[in-house]
C-alpha atoms as a PDB file:
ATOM      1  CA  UNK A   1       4.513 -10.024 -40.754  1.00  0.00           C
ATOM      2  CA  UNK A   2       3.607 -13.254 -39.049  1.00  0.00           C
ATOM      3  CA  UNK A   3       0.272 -14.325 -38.971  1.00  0.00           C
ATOM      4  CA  UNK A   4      -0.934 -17.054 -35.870  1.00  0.00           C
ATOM      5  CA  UNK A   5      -4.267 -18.356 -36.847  1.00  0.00           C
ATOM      6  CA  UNK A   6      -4.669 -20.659 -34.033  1.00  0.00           C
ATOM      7  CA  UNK A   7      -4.594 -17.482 -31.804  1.00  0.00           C
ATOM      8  CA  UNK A   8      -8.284 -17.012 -33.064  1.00  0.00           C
ATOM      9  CA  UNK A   9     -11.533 -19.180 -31.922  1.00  0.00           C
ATOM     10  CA  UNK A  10     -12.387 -21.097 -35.101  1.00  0.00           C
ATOM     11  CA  UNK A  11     -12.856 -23.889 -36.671  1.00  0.00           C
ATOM     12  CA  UNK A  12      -9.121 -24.038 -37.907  1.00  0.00           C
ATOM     13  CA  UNK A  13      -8.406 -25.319 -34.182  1.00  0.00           C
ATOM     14  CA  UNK A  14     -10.483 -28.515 -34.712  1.00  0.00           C
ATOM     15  CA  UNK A  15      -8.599 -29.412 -37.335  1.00  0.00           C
ATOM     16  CA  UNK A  16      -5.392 -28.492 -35.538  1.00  0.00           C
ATOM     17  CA  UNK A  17      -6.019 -30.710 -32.594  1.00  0.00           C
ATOM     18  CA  UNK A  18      -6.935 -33.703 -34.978  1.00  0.00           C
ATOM     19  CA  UNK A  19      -3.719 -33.359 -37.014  1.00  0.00           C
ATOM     20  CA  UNK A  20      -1.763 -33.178 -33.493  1.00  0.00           C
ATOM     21  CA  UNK A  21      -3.507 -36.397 -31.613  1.00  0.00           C
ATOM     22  CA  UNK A  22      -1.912 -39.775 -31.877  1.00  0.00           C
ATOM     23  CA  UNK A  23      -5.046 -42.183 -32.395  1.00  0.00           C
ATOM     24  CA  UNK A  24      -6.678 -40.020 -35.131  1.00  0.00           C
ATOM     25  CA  UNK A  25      -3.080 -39.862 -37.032  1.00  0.00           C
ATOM     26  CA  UNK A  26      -3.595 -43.084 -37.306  1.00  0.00           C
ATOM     27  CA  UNK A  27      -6.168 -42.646 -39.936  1.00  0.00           C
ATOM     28  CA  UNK A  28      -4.272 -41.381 -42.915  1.00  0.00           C
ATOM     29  CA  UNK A  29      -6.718 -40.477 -44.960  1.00  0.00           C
ATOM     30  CA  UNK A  30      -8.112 -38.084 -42.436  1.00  0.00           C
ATOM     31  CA  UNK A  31      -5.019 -36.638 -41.510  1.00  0.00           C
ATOM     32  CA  UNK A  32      -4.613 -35.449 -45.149  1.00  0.00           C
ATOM     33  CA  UNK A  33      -8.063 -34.181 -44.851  1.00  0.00           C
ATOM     34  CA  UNK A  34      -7.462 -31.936 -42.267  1.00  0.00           C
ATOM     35  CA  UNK A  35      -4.115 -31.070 -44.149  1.00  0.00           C
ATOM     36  CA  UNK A  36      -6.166 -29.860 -46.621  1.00  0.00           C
ATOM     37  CA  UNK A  37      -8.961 -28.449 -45.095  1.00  0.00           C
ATOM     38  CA  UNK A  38      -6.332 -26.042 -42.815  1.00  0.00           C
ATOM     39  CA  UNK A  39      -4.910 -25.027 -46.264  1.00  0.00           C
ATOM     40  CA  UNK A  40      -8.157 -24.274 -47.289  1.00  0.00           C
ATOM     41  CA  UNK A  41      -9.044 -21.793 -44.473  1.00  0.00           C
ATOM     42  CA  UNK A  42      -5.605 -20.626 -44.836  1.00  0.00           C
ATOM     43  CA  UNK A  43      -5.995 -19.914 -48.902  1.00  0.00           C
ATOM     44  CA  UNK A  44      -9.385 -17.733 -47.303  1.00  0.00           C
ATOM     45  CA  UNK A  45      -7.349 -15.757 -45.223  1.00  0.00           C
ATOM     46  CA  UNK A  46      -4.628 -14.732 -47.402  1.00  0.00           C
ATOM     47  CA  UNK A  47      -6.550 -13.838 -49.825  1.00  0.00           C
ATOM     48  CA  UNK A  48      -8.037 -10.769 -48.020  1.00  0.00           C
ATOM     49  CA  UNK A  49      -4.219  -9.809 -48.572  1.00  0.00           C
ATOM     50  CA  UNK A  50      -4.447  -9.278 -52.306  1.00  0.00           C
ATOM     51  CA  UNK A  51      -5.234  -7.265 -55.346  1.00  0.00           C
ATOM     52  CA  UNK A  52      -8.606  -6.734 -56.508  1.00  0.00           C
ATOM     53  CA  UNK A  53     -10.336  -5.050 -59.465  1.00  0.00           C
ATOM     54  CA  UNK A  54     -13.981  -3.873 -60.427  1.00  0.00           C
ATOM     55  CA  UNK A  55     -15.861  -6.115 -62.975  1.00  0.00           C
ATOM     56  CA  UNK A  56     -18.972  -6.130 -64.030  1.00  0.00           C
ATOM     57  CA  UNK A  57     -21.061  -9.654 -64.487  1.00  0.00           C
ATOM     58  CA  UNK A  58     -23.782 -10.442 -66.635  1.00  0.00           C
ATOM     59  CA  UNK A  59     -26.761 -12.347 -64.614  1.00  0.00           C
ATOM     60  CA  UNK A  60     -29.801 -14.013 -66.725  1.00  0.00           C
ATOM     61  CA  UNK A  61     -31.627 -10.935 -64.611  1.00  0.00           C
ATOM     62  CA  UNK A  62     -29.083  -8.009 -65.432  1.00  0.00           C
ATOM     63  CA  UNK A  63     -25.549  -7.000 -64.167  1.00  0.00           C
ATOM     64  CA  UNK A  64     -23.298  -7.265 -60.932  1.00  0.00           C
ATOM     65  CA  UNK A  65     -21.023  -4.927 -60.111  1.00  0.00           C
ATOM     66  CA  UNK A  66     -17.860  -7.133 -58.412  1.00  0.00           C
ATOM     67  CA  UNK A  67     -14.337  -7.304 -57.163  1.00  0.00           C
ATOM     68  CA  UNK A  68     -11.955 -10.341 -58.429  1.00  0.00           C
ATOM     69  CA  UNK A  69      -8.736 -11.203 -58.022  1.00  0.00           C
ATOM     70  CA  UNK A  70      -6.747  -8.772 -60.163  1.00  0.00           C
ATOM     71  CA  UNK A  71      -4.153 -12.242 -60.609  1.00  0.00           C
ATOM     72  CA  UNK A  72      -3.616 -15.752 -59.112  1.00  0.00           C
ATOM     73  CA  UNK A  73      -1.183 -16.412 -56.991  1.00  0.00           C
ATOM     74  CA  UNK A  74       1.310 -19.057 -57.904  1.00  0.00           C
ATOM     75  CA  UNK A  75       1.414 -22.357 -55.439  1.00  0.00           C
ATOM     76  CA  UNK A  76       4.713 -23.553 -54.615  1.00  0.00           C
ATOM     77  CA  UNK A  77       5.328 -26.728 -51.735  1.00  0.00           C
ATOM     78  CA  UNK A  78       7.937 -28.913 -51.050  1.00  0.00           C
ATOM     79  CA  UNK A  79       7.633 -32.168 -51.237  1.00  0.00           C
ATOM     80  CA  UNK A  80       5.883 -34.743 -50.264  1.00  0.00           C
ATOM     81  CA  UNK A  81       4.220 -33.692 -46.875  1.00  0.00           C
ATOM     82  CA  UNK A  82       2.775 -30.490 -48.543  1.00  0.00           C
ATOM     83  CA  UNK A  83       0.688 -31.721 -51.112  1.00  0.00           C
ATOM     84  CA  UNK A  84      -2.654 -32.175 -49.226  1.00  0.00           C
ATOM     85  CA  UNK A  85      -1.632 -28.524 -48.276  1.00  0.00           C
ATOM     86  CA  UNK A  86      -1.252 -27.426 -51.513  1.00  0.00           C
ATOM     87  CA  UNK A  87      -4.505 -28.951 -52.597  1.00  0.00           C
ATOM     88  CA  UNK A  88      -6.343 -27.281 -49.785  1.00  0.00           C
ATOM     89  CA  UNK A  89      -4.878 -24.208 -51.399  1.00  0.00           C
ATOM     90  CA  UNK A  90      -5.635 -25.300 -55.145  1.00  0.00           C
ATOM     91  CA  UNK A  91      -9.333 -25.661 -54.162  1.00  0.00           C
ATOM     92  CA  UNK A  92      -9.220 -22.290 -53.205  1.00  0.00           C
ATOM     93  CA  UNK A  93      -6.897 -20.418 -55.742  1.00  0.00           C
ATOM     94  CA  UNK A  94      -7.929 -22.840 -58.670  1.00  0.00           C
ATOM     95  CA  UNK A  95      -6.833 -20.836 -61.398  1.00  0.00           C
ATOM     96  CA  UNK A  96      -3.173 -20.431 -60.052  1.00  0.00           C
ATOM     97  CA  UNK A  97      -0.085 -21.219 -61.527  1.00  0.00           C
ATOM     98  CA  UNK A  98       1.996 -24.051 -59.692  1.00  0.00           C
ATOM     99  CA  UNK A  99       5.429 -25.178 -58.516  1.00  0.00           C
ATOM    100  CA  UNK A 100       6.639 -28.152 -56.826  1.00  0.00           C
ATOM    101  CA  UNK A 101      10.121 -28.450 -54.975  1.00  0.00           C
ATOM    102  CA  UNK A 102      11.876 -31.592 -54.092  1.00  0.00           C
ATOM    103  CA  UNK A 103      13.957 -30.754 -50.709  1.00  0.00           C
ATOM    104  CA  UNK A 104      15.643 -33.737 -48.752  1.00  0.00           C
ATOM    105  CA  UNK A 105      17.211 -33.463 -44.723  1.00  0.00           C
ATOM    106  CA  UNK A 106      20.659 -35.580 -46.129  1.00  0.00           C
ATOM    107  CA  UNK A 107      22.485 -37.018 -42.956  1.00  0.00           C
ATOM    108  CA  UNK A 108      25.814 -37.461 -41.921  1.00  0.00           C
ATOM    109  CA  UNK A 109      27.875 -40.460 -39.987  1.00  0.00           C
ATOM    110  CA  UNK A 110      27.481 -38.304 -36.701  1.00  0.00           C
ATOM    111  CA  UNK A 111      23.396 -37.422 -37.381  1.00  0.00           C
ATOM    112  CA  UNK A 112      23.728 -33.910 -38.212  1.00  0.00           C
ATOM    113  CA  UNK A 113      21.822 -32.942 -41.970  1.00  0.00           C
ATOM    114  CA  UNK A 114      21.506 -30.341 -44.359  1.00  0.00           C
ATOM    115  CA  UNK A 115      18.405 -30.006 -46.506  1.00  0.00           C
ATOM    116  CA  UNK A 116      19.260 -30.739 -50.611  1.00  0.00           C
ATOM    117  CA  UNK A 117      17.104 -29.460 -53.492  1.00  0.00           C
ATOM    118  CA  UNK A 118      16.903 -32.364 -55.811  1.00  0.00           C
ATOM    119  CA  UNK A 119      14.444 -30.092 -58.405  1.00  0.00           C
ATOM    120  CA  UNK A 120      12.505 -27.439 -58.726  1.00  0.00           C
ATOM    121  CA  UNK A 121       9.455 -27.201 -61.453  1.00  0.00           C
ATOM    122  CA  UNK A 122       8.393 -23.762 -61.649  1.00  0.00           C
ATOM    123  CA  UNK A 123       6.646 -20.796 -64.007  1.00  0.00           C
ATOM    124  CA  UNK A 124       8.833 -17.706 -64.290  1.00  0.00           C
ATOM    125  CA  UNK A 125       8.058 -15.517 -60.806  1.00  0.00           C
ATOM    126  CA  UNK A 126       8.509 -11.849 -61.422  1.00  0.00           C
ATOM    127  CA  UNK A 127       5.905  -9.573 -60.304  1.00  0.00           C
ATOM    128  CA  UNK A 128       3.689 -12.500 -58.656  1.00  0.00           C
ATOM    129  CA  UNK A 129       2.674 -13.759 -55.541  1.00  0.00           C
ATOM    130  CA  UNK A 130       4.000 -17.142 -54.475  1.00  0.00           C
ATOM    131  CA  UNK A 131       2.552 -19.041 -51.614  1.00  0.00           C
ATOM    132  CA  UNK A 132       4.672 -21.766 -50.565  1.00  0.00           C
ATOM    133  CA  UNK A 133       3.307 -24.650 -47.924  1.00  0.00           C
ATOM    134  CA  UNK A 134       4.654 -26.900 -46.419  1.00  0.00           C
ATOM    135  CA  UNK A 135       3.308 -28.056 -42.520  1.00  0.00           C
ATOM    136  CA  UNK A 136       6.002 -27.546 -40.655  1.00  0.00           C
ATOM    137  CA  UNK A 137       8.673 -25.325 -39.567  1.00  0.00           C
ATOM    138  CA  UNK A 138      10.763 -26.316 -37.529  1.00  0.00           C
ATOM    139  CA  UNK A 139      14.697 -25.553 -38.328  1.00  0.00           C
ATOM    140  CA  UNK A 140      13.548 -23.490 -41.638  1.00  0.00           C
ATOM    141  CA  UNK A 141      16.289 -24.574 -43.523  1.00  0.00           C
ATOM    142  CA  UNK A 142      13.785 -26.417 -46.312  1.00  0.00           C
ATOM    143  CA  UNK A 143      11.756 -22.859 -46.216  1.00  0.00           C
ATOM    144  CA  UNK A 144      15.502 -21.294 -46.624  1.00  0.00           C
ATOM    145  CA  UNK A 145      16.682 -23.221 -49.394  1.00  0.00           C
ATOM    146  CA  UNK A 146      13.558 -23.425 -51.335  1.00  0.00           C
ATOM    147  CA  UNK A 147      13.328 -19.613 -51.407  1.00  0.00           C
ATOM    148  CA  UNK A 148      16.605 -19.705 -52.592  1.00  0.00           C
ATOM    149  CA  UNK A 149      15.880 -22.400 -55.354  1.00  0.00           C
ATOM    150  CA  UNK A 150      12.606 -20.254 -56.272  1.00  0.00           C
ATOM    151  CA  UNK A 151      15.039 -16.918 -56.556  1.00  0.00           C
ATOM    152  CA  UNK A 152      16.397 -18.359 -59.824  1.00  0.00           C
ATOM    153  CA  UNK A 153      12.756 -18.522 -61.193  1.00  0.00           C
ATOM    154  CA  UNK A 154      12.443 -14.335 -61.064  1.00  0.00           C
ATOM    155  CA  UNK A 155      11.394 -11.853 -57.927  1.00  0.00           C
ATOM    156  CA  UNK A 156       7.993 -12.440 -57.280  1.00  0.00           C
ATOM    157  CA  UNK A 157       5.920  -8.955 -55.884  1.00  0.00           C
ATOM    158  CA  UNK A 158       5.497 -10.782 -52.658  1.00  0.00           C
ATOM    159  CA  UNK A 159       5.433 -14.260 -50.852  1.00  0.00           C
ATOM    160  CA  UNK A 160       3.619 -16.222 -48.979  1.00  0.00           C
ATOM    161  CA  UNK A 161       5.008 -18.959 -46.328  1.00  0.00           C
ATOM    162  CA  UNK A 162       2.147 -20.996 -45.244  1.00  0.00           C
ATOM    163  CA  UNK A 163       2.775 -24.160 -42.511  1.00  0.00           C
ATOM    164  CA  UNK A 164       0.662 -25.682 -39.940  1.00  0.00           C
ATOM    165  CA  UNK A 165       3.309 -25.541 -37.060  1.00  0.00           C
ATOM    166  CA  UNK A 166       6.211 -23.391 -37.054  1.00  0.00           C
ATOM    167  CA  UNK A 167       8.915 -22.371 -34.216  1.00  0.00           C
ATOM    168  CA  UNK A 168      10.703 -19.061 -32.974  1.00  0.00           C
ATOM    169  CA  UNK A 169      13.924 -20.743 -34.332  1.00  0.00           C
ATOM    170  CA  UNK A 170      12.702 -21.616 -38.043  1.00  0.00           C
ATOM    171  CA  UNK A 171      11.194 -17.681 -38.160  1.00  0.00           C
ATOM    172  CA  UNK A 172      14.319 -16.574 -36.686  1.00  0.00           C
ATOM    173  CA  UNK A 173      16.138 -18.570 -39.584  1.00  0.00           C
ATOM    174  CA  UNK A 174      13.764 -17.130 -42.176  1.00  0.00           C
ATOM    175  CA  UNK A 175      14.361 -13.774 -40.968  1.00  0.00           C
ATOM    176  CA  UNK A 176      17.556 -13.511 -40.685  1.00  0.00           C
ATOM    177  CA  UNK A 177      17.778 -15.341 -44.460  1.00  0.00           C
ATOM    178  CA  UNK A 178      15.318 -12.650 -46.352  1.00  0.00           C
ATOM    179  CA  UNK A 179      13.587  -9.417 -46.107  1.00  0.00           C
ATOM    180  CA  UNK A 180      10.442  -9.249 -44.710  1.00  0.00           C
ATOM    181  CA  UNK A 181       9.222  -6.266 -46.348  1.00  0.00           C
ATOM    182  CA  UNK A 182       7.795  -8.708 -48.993  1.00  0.00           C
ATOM    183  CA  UNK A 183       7.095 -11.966 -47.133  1.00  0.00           C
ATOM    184  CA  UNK A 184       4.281 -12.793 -44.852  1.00  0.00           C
ATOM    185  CA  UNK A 185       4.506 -16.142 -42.314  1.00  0.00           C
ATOM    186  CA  UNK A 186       1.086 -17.834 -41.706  1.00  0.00           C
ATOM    187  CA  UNK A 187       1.173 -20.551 -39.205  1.00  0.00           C
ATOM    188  CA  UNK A 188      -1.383 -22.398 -37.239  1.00  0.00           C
ATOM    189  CA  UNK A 189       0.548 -22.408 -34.039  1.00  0.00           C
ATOM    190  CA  UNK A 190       4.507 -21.283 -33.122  1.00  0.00           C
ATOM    191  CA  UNK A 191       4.961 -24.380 -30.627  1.00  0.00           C
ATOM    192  CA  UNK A 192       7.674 -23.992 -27.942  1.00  0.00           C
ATOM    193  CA  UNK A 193      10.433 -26.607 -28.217  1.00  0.00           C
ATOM    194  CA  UNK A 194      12.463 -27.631 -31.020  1.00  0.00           C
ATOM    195  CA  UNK A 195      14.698 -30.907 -30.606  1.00  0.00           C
ATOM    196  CA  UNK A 196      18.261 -31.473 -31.420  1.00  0.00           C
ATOM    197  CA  UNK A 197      17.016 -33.260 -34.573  1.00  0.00           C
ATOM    198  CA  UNK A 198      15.260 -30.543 -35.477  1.00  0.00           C
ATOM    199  CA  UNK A 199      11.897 -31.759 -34.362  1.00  0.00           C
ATOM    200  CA  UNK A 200       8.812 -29.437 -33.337  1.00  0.00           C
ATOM    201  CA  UNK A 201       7.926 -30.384 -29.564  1.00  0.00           C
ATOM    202  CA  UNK A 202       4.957 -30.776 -28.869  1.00  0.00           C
ATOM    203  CA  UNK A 203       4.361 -30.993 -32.720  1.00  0.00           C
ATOM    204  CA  UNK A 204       2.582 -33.801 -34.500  1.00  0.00           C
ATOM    205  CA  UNK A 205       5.497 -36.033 -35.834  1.00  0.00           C
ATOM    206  CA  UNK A 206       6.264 -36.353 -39.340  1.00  0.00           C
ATOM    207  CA  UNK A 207       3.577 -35.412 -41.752  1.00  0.00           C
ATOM    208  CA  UNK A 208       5.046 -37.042 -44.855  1.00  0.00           C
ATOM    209  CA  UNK A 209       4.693 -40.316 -42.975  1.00  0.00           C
ATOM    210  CA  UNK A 210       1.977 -39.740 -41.230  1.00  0.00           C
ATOM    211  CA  UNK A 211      -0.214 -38.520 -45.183  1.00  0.00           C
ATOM    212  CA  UNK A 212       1.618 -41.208 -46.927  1.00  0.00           C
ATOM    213  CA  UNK A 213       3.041 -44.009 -45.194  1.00  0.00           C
ATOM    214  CA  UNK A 214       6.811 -44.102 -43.912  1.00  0.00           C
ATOM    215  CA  UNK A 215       9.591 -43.863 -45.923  1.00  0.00           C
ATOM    216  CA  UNK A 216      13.262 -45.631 -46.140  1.00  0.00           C
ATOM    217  CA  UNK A 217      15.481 -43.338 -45.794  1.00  0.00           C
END
């Protein structure tokens, strides 16, 4: 299942078209901001997806009858653009286990890369949902390989991919790469292009650099 939330009239759009426009990226501290706030909304949306249970409350006036989340989901991202993701997420699911994943693009003389996993700090996955975030997919090789990376950590019930721009290419990638019988896509917008380099076009740039400041690499 893949889920296009820019597809709906909300405020999630706002936020998308800030993220996307050259002269508010330059305020990092906003862009991460929005990052979060767009992980937020998404955290409010996916839940609707899970498992709930009765429980009853105790009020100073008497007792509510409820529904809570039967568990928490476990937060996975990949490093380093997905953290104000994740802690839109986090604000949201703020009971929920956590993982973090350190994935690299490593280039060749001729330009060409593959994505490395450097580490992976995870709880034990079996029977759980995972949400992973990152904001963008473009190739989906860092989607592929963390899933892979995560598989070693148990079989989670179902996951989660969560990213602010994706393309028909990176889905195609995931697709092909896993089952979808378990695994729902949540994007803010599939955009049309994707570059040689493995860029999104019309995207938003790099979202590491843009959050936190550019990197050598």
């Amino acid at each position: 299942m893949i889920v296009e939330l820019g597809k709906q009239n909300s405020i999630f759009n706002t936020f998308l078209s800030e993220v996307r426009d050259v002269n508010i990226q330059k305020d990092s501290m906003r862009f991460r901001k929005n990052l979060e706030r767009m992980g937020e909304i998404f955290a409010y949306e996916i839940s609707k997806k899970l498992d709930y249970k009765d429980v009853d409350v105790e009020t100073p006036l008497g007792v509510a009858h409820t529904k809570v989340l039967k568990q928490q989901p476990v937060l996975a991202t990949i490093l380093r653009a997905g953290l104000p993701l994740h802690g839109g997420l986090l604000n949201f699911f703020d009971r929920a286990e956590n993982a973090f994943v350190s994935a690299y693009r490593k280039y060749d003389s001729d330009g060409e890369f593959v994505i490395k996993l450097d580490y992976i700090s995870s709880p034990c996955l079996d029977g759980k949902t995972v949400i992973i975030s990152d904001p963008m997919l473009a190739s989906g090789g860092s989607f592929v390989a963390t899933l892979k990376g995560l598989q070693e950590k148990g079989t989670p019930a179902h996951i989660h991919i969560v990213s602010i721009l994706a393309t028909d290419e990176g889905i195609r990638n995931i697709k092909k790469n896993f089952s979808l019988r378990n695994l729902t896509i949540w994007t803010g917008c599939i955009d049309d292009e994707l570059t040689a380099k493995a860029y999104i076009v019309p995207g938003l740039g790099d979202a590491g650099d843009l959050a936190f400041g550019k990197k050598e690499d």
